[in-house]
N, C-alpha and C. Protein backbone atom coordinates (compact mmCIF):
# COMPACT_ATOMS: atom_id res chain seq x y z
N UNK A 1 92.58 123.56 136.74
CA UNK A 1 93.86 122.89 136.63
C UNK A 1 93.68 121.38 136.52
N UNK A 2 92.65 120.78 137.37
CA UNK A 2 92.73 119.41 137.48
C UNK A 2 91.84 118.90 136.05
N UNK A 3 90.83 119.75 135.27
CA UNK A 3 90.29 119.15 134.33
C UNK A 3 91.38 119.43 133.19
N UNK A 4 92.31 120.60 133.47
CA UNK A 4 93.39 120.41 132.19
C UNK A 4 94.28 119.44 132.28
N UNK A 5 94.63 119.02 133.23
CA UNK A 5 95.57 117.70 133.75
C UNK A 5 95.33 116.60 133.44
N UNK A 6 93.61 116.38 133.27
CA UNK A 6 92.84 115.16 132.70
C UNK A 6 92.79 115.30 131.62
N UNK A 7 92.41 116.41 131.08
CA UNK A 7 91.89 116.74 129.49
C UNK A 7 93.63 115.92 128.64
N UNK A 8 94.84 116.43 129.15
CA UNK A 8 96.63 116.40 128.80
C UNK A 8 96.51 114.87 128.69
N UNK A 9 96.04 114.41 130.23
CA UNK A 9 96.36 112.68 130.16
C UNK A 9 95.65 112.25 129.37
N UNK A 10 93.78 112.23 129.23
CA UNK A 10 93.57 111.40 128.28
C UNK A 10 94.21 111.56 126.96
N UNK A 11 94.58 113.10 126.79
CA UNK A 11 95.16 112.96 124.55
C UNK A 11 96.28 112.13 124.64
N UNK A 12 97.26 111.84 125.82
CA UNK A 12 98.44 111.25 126.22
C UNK A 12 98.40 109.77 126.07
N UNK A 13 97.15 109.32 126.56
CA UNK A 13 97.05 108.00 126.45
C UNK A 13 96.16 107.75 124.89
N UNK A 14 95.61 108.85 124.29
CA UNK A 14 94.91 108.26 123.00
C UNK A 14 96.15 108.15 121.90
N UNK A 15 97.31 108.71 122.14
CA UNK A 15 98.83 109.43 121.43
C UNK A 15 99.05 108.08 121.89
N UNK A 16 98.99 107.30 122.79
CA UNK A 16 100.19 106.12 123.46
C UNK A 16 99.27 104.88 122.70
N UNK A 17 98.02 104.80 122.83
CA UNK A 17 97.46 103.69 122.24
C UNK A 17 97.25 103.60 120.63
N UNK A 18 97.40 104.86 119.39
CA UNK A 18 97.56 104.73 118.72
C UNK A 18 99.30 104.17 117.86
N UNK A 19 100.05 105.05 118.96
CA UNK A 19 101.46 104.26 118.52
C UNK A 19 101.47 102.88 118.79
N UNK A 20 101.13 102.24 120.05
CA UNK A 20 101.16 101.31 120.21
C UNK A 20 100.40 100.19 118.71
N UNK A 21 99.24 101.15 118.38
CA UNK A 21 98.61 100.07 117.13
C UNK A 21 99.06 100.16 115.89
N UNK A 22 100.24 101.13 115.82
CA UNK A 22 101.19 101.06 114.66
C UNK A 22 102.10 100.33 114.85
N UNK A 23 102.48 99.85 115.80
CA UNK A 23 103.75 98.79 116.24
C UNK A 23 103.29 97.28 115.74
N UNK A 24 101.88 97.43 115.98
CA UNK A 24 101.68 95.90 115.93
C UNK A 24 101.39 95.31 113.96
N UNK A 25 102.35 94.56 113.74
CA UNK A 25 102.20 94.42 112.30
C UNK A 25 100.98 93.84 111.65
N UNK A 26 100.81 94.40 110.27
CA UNK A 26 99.62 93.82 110.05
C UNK A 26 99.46 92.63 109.02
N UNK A 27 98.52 92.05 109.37
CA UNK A 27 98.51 90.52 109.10
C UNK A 27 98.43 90.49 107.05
N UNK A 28 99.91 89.72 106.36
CA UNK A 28 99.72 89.72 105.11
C UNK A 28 98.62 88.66 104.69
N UNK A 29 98.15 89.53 103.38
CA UNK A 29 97.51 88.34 102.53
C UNK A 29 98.00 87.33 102.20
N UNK A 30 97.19 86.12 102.47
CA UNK A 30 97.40 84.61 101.83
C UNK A 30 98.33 84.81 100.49
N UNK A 31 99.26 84.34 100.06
CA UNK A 31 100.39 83.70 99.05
C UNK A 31 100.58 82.64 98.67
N UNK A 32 100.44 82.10 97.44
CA UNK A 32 101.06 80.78 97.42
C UNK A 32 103.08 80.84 97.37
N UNK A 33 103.54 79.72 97.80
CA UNK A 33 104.80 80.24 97.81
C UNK A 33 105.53 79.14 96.90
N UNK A 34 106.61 80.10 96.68
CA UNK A 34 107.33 79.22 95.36
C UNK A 34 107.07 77.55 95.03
N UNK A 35 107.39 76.91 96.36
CA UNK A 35 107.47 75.30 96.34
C UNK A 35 106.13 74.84 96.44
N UNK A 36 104.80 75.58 96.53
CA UNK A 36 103.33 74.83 96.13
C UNK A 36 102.82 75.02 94.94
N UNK A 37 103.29 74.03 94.14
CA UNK A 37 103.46 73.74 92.74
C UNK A 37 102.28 72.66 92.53
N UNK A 38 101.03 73.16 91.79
CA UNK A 38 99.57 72.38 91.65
C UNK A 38 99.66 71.77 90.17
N UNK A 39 99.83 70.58 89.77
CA UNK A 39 99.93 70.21 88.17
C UNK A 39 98.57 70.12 88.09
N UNK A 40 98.01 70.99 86.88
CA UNK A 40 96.53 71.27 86.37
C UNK A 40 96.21 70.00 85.62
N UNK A 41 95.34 69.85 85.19
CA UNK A 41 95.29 68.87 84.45
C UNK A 41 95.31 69.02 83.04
N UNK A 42 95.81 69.76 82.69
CA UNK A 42 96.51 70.37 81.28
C UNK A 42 97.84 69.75 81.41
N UNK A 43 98.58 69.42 82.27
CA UNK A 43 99.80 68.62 82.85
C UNK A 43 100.42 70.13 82.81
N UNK A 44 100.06 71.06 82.65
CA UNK A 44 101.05 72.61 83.06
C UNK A 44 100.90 73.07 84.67
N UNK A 45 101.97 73.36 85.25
CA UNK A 45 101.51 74.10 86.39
C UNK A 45 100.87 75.13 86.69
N UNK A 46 100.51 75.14 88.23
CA UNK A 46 100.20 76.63 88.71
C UNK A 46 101.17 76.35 89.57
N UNK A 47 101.66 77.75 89.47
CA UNK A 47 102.64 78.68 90.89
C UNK A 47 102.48 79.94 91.37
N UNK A 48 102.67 80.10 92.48
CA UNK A 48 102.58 81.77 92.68
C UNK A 48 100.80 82.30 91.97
N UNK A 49 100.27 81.57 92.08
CA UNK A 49 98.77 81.78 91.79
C UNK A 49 98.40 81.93 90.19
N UNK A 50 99.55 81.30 89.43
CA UNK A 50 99.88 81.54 87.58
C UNK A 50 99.62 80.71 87.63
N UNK A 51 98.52 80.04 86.39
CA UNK A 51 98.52 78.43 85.61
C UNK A 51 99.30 78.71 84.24
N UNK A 52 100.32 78.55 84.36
CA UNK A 52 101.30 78.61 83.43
C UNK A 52 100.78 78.37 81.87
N UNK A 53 100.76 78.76 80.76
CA UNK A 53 99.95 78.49 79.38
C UNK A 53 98.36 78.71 79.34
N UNK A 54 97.66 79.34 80.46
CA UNK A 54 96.79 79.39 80.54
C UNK A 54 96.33 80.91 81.47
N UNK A 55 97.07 81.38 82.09
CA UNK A 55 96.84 82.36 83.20
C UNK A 55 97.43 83.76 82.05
N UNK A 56 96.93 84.69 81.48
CA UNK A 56 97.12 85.69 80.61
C UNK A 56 98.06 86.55 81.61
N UNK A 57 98.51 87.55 80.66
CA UNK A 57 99.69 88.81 81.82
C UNK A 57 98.98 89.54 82.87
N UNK A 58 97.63 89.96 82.04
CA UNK A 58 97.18 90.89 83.15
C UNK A 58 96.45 89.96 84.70
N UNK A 59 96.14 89.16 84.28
CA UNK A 59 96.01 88.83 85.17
C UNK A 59 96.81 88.35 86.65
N UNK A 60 97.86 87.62 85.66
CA UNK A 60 99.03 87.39 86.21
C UNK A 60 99.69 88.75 87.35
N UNK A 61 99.17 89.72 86.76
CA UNK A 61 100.07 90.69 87.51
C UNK A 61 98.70 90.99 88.73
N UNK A 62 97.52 91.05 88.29
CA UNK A 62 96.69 91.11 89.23
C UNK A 62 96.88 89.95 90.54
N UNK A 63 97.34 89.16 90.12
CA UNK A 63 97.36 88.00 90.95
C UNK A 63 98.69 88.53 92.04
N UNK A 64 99.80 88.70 91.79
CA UNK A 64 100.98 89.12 92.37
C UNK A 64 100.72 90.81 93.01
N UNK A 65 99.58 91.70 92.28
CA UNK A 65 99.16 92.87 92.81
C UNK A 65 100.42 93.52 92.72
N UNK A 66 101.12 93.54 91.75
CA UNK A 66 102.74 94.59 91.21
C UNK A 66 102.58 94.43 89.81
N UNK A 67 102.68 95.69 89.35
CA UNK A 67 102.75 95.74 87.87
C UNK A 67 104.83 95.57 87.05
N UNK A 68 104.60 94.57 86.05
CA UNK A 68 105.88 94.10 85.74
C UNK A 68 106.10 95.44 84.76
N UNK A 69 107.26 94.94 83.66
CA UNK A 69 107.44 96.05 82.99
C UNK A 69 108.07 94.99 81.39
N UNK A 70 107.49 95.28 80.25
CA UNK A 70 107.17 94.07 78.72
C UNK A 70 108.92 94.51 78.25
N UNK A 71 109.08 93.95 77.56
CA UNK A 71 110.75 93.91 76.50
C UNK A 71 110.32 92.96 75.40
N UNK A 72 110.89 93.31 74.46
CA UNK A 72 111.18 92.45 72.98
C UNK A 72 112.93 92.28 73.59
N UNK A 73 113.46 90.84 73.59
CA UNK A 73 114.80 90.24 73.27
C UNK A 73 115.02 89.30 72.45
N UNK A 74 116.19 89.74 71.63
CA UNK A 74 116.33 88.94 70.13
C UNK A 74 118.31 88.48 71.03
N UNK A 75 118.22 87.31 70.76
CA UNK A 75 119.29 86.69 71.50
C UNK A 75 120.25 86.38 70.47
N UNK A 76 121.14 86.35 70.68
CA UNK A 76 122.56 86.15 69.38
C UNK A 76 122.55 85.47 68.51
N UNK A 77 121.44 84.25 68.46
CA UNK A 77 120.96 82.98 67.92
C UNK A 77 120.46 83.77 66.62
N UNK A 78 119.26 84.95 67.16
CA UNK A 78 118.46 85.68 66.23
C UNK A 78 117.13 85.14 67.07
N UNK A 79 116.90 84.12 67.64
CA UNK A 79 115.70 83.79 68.75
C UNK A 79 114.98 85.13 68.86
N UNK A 80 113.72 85.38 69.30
CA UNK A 80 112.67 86.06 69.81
C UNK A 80 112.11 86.16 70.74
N UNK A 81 111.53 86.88 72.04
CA UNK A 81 110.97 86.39 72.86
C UNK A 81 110.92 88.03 73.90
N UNK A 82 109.38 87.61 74.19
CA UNK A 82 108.86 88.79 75.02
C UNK A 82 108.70 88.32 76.50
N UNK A 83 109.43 89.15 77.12
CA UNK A 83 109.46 88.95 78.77
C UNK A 83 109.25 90.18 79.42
N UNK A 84 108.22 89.87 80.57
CA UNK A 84 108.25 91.05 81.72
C UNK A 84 108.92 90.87 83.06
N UNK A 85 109.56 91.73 83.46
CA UNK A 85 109.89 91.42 84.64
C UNK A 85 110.05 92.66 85.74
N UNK A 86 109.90 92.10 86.92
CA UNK A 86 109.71 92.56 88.00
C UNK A 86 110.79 92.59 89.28
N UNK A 87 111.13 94.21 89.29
CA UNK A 87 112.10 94.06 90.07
C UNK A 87 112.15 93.49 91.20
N UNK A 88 111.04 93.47 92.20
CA UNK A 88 110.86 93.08 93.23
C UNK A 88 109.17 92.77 94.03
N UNK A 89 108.96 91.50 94.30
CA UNK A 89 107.44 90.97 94.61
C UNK A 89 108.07 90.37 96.01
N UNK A 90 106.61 90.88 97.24
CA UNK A 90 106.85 89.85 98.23
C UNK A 90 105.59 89.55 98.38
N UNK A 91 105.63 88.15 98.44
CA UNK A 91 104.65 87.63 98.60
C UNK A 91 104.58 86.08 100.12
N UNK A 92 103.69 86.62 100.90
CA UNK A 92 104.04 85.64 102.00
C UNK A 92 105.27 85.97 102.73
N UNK A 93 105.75 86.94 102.68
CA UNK A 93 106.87 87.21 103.50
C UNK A 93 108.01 87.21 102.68
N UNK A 94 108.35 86.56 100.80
CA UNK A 94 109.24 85.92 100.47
C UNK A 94 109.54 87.37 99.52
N UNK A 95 110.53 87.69 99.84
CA UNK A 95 111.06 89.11 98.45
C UNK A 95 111.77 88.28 97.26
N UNK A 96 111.36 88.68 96.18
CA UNK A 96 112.62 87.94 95.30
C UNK A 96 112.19 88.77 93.42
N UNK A 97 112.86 88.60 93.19
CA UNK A 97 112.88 89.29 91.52
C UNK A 97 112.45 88.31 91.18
N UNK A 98 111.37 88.38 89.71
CA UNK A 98 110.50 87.31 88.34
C UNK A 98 110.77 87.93 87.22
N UNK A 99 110.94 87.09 86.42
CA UNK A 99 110.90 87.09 85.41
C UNK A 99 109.66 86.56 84.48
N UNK A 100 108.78 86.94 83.72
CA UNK A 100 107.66 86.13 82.74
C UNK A 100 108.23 86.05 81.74
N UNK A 101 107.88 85.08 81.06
CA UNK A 101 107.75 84.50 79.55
C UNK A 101 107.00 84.27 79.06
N UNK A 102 106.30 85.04 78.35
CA UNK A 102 104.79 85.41 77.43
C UNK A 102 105.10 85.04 76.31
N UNK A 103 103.77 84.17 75.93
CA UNK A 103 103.62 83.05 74.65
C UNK A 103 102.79 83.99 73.42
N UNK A 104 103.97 84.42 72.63
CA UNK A 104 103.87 85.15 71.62
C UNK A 104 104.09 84.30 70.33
N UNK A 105 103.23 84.58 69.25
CA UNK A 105 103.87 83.95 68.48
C UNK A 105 105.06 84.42 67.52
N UNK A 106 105.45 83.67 66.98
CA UNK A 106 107.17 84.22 66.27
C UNK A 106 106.43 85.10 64.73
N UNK A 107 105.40 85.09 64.37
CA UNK A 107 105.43 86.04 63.84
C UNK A 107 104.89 87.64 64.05
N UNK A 108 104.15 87.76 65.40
CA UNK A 108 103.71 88.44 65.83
C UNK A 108 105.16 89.12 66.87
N UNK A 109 106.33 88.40 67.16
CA UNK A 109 107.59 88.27 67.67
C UNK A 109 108.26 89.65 66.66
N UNK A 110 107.86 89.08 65.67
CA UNK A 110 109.08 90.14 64.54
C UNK A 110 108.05 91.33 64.01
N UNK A 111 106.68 91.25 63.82
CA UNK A 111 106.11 92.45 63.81
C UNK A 111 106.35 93.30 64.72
N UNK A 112 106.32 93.01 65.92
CA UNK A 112 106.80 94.19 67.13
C UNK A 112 108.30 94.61 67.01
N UNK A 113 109.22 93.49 66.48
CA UNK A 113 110.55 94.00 66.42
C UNK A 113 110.73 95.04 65.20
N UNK A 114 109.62 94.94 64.45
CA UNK A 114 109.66 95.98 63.24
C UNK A 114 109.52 97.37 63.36
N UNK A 115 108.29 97.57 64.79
CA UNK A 115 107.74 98.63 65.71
C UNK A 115 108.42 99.06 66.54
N UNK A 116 109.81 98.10 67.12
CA UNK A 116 110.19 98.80 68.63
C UNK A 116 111.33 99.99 68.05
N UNK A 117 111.82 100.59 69.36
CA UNK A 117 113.12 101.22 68.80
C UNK A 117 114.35 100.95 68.97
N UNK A 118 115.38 101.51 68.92
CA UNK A 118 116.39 101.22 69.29
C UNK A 118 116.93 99.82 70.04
N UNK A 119 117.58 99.16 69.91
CA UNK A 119 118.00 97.78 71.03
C UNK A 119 119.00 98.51 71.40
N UNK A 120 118.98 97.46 72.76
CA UNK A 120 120.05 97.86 73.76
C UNK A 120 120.61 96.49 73.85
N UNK A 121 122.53 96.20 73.89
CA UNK A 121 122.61 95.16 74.18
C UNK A 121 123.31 95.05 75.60
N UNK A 122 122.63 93.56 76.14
CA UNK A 122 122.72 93.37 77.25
C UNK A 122 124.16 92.77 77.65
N UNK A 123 124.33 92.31 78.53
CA UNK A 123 125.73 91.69 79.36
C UNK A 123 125.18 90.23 78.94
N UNK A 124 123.99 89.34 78.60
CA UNK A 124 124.35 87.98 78.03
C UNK A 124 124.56 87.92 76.48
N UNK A 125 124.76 89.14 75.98
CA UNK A 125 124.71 89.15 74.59
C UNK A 125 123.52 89.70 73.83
N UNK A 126 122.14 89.60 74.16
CA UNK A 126 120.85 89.72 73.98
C UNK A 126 121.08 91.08 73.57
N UNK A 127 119.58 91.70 72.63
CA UNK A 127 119.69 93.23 72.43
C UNK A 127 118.07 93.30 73.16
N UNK A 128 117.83 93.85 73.77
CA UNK A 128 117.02 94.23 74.31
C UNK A 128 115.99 95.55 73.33
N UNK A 129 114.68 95.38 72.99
CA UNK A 129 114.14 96.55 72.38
C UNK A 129 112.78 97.22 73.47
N UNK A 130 112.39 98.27 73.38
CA UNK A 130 111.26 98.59 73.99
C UNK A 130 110.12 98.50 73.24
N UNK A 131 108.60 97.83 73.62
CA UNK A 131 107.99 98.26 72.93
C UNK A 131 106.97 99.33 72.70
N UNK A 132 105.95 99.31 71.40
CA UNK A 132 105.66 100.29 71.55
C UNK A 132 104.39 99.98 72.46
N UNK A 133 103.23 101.29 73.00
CA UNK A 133 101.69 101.21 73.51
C UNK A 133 101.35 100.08 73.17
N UNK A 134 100.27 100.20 71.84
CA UNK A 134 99.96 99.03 71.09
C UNK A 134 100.55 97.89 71.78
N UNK A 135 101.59 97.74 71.20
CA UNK A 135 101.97 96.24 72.00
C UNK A 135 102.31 96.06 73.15
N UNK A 136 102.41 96.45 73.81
CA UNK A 136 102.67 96.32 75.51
C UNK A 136 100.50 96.18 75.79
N UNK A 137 99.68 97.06 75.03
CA UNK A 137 98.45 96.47 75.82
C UNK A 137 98.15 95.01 74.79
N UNK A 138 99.01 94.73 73.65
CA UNK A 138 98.46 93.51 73.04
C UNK A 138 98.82 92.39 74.40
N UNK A 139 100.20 92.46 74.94
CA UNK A 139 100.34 91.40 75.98
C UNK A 139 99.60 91.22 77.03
N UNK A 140 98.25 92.22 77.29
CA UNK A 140 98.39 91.79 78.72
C UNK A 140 97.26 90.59 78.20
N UNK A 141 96.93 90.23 77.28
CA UNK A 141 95.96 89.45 76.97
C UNK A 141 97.20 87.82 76.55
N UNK A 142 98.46 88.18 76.45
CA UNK A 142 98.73 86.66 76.73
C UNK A 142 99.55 86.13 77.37
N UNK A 143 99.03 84.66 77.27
CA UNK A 143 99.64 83.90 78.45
C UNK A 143 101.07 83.70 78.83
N UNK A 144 101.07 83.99 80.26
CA UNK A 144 102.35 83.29 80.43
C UNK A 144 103.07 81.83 80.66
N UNK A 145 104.17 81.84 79.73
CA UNK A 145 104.25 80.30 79.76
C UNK A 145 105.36 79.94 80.32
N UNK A 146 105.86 80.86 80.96
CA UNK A 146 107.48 80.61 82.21
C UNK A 146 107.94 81.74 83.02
N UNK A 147 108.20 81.20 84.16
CA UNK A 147 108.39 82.21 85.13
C UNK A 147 110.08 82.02 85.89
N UNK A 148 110.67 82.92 85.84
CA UNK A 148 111.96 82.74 86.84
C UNK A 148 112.11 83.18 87.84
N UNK A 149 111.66 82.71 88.60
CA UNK A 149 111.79 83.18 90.40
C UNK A 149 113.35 83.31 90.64
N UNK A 150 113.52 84.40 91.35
CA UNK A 150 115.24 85.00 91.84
C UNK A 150 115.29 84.98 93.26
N UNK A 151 114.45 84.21 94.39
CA UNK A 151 115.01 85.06 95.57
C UNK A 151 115.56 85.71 96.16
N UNK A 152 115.91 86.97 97.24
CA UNK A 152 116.88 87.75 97.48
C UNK A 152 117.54 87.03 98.30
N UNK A 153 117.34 85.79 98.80
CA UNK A 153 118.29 84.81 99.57
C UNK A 153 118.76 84.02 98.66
N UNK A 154 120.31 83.73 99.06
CA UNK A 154 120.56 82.43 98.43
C UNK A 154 119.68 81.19 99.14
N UNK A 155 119.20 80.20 98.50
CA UNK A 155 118.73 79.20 98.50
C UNK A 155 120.05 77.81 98.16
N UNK A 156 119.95 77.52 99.42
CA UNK A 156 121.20 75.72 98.71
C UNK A 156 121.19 74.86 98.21
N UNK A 157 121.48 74.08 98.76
CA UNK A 157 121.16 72.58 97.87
C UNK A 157 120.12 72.09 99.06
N UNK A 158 120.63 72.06 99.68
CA UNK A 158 119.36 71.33 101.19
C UNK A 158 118.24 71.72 101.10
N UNK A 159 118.04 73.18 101.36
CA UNK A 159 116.62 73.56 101.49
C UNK A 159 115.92 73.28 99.93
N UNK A 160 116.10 73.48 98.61
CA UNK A 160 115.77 73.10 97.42
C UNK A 160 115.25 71.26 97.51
N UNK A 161 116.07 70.44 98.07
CA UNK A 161 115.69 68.90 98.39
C UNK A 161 114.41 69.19 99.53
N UNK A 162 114.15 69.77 100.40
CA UNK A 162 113.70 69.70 101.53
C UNK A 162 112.31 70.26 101.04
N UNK A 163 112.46 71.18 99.47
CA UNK A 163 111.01 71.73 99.53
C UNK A 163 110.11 70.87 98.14
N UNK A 164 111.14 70.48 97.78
CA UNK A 164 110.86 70.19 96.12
C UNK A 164 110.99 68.49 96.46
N UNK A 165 112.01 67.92 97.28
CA UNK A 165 112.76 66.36 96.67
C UNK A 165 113.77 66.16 96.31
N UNK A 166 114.42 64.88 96.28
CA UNK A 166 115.38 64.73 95.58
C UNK A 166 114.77 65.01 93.41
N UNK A 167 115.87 65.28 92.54
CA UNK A 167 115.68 66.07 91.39
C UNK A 167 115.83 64.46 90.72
N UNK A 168 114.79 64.63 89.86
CA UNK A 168 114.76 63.16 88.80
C UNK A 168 116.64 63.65 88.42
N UNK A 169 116.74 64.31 87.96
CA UNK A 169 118.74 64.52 87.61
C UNK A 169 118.68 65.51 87.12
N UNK A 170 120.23 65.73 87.49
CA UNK A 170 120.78 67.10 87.30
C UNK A 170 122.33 67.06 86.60
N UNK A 171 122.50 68.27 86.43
CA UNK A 171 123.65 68.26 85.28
C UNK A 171 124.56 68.95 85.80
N UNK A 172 126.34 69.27 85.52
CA UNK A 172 127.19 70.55 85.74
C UNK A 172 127.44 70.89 83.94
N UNK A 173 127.82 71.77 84.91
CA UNK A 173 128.36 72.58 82.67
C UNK A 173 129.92 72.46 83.56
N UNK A 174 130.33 73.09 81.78
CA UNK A 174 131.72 73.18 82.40
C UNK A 174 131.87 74.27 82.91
N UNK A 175 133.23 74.71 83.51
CA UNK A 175 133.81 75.67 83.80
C UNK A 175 133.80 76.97 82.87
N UNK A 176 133.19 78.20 82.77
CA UNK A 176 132.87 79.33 81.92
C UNK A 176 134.65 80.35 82.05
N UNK A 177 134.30 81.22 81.51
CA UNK A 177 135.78 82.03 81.09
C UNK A 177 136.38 82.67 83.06
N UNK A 178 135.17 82.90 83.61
CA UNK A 178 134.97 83.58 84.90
C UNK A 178 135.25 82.13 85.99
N UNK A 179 135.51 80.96 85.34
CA UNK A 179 135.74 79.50 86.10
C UNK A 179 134.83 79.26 87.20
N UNK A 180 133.18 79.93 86.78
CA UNK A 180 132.25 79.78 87.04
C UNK A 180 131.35 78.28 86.92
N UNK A 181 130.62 77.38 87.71
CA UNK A 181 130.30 75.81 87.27
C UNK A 181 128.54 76.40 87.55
N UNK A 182 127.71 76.37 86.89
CA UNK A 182 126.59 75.98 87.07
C UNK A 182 125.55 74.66 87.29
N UNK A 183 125.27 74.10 87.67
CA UNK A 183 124.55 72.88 88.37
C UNK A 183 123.24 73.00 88.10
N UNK A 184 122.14 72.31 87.67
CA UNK A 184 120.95 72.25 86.92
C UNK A 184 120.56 71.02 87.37
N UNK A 185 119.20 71.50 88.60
CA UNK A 185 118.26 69.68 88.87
C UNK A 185 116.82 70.07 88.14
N UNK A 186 117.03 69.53 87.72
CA UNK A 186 115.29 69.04 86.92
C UNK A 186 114.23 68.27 87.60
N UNK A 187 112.91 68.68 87.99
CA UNK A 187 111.66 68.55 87.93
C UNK A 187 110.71 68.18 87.09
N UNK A 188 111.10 67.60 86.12
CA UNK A 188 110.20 67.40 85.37
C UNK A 188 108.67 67.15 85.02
N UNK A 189 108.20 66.60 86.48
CA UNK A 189 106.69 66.35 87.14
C UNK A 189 105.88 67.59 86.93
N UNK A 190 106.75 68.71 87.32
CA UNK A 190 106.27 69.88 87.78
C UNK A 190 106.79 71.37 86.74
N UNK A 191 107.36 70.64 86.01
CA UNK A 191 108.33 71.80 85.02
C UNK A 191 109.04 72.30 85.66
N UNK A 192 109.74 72.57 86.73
CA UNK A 192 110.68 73.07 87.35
C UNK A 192 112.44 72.90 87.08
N UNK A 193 113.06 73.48 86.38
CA UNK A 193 114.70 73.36 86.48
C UNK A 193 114.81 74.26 87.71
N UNK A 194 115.88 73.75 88.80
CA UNK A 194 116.75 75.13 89.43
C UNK A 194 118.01 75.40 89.55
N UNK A 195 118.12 76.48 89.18
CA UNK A 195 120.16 76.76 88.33
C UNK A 195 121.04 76.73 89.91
N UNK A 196 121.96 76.64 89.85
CA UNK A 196 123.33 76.57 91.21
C UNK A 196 123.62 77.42 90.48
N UNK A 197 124.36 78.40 91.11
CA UNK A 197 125.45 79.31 90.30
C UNK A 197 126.71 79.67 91.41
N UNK A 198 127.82 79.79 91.28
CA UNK A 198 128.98 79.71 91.87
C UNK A 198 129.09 81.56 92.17
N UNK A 199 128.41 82.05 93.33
CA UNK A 199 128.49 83.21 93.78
C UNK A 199 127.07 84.02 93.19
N UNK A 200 126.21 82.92 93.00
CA UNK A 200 124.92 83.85 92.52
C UNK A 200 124.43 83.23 92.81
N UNK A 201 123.10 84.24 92.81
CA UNK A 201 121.40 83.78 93.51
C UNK A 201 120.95 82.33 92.41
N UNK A 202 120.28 81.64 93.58
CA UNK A 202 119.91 80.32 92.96
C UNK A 202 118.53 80.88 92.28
N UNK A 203 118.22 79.61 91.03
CA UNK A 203 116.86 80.31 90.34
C UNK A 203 116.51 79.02 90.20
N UNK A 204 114.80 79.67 90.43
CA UNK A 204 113.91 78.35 90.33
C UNK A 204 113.10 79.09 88.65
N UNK A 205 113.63 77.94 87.94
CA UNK A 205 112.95 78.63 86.26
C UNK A 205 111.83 77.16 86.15
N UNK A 206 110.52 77.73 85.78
CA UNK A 206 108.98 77.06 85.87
C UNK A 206 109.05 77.35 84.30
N UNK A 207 108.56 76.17 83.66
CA UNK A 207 108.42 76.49 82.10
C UNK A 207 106.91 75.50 81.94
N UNK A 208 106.16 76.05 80.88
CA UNK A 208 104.75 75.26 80.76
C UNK A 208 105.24 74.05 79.52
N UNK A 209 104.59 73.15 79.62
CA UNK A 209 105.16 71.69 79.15
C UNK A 209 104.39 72.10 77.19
N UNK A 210 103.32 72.44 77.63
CA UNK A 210 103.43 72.04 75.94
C UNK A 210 101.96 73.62 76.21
């Protein structure tokens, strides 16, 4: 009886010290976080561990360790432009939706639009196409040259001054059909615009200079 009583307690306490080492959280990997913004000496940034015009997709996604997902969008203009994006990355503790902007060229832009299928059009007007194999592995070989960080927090005006500075200047638009005002401070040092939006998530949009 007394060695089954011992045999009960010790599995009792090996049961109590393993929960206990699931409680205790485990320590994340190093992140760079949105506002440590490194100007290369290409005068393009790095963010989020991207050297913007220089850091290719795949890597890019190796770097963030989440795989994005490629689009062809042809914008009302008739504009071009291949973006991946990612529903959701945390990095350093920070959750927030990205957007990439992969430096395609405009004629390699309309060969894929020749390949994709169907567009879909979006709520800014845009038609959205899928592409095909082929081109989804042609991108992971290029660079990205803009990124739109979404946080799942709103971000204000304070904390944006507090991480970044006061903004060389910033702009309002007018009033939209929805009597919506958007607000735009510019970074220019660093390529950084970040949008205000009147009931929407603030965005920090990183674009590579040349």
């Amino acid at each position: 009886m007394r060695i089954l009583r011992n045999v009960l307690l010790g599995l009792l306490l090996i049961v109590v010290g393993i929960a206990a080492l699931m409680l205790i959280p485990s320590p994340q990997a190093p992140a760079e976080k949105p506002w440590e913004v490194t100007v290369m000496p290409d005068g393009n940034s790095r963010v989020l561990g991207i050297h913007l015009g220089d850091t290719d997709y795949k890597t890019a996604q190796q770097q963030l360790g989440v795989f994005g997902k490629t689009a062809l969008f042809v914008d009302p203009d008739g504009s071009l432009s291949v973006e991946a994006y990612f529903d959701s990355i945390n990095l350093a503790g920070l959750s927030a939706k990205l957007i990439m902007n992969l430096g395609v060229s405009n004629d390699k832009l309309q060969a894929m639009q020749s390949r994709a299928g169907a567009g879909e059009l979006k709520p800014s007007g845009a038609h959205q196409y899928e592409l095909t194999d082929q081109d989804r592995q042609y991108l992971l070989s290029v660079p990205v040259i803009g990124l739109t960080y979404i946080p799942s927090v709103r971000l204000d005006r304070e904390m944006i001054q507090s991480r970044f500075g006061k903004p060389a200047r910033n702009e309002r638009s007018e009033r939209d059909e929805n009597g919506r005002v958007t607000e735009t401070w510019f970074y220019p040092d660093i390529g950084l615009s970040v949008l205000f939006q009147s009931e929407q998530k603030t965005l920090l949009i990183y674009r590579a200079k040349r």
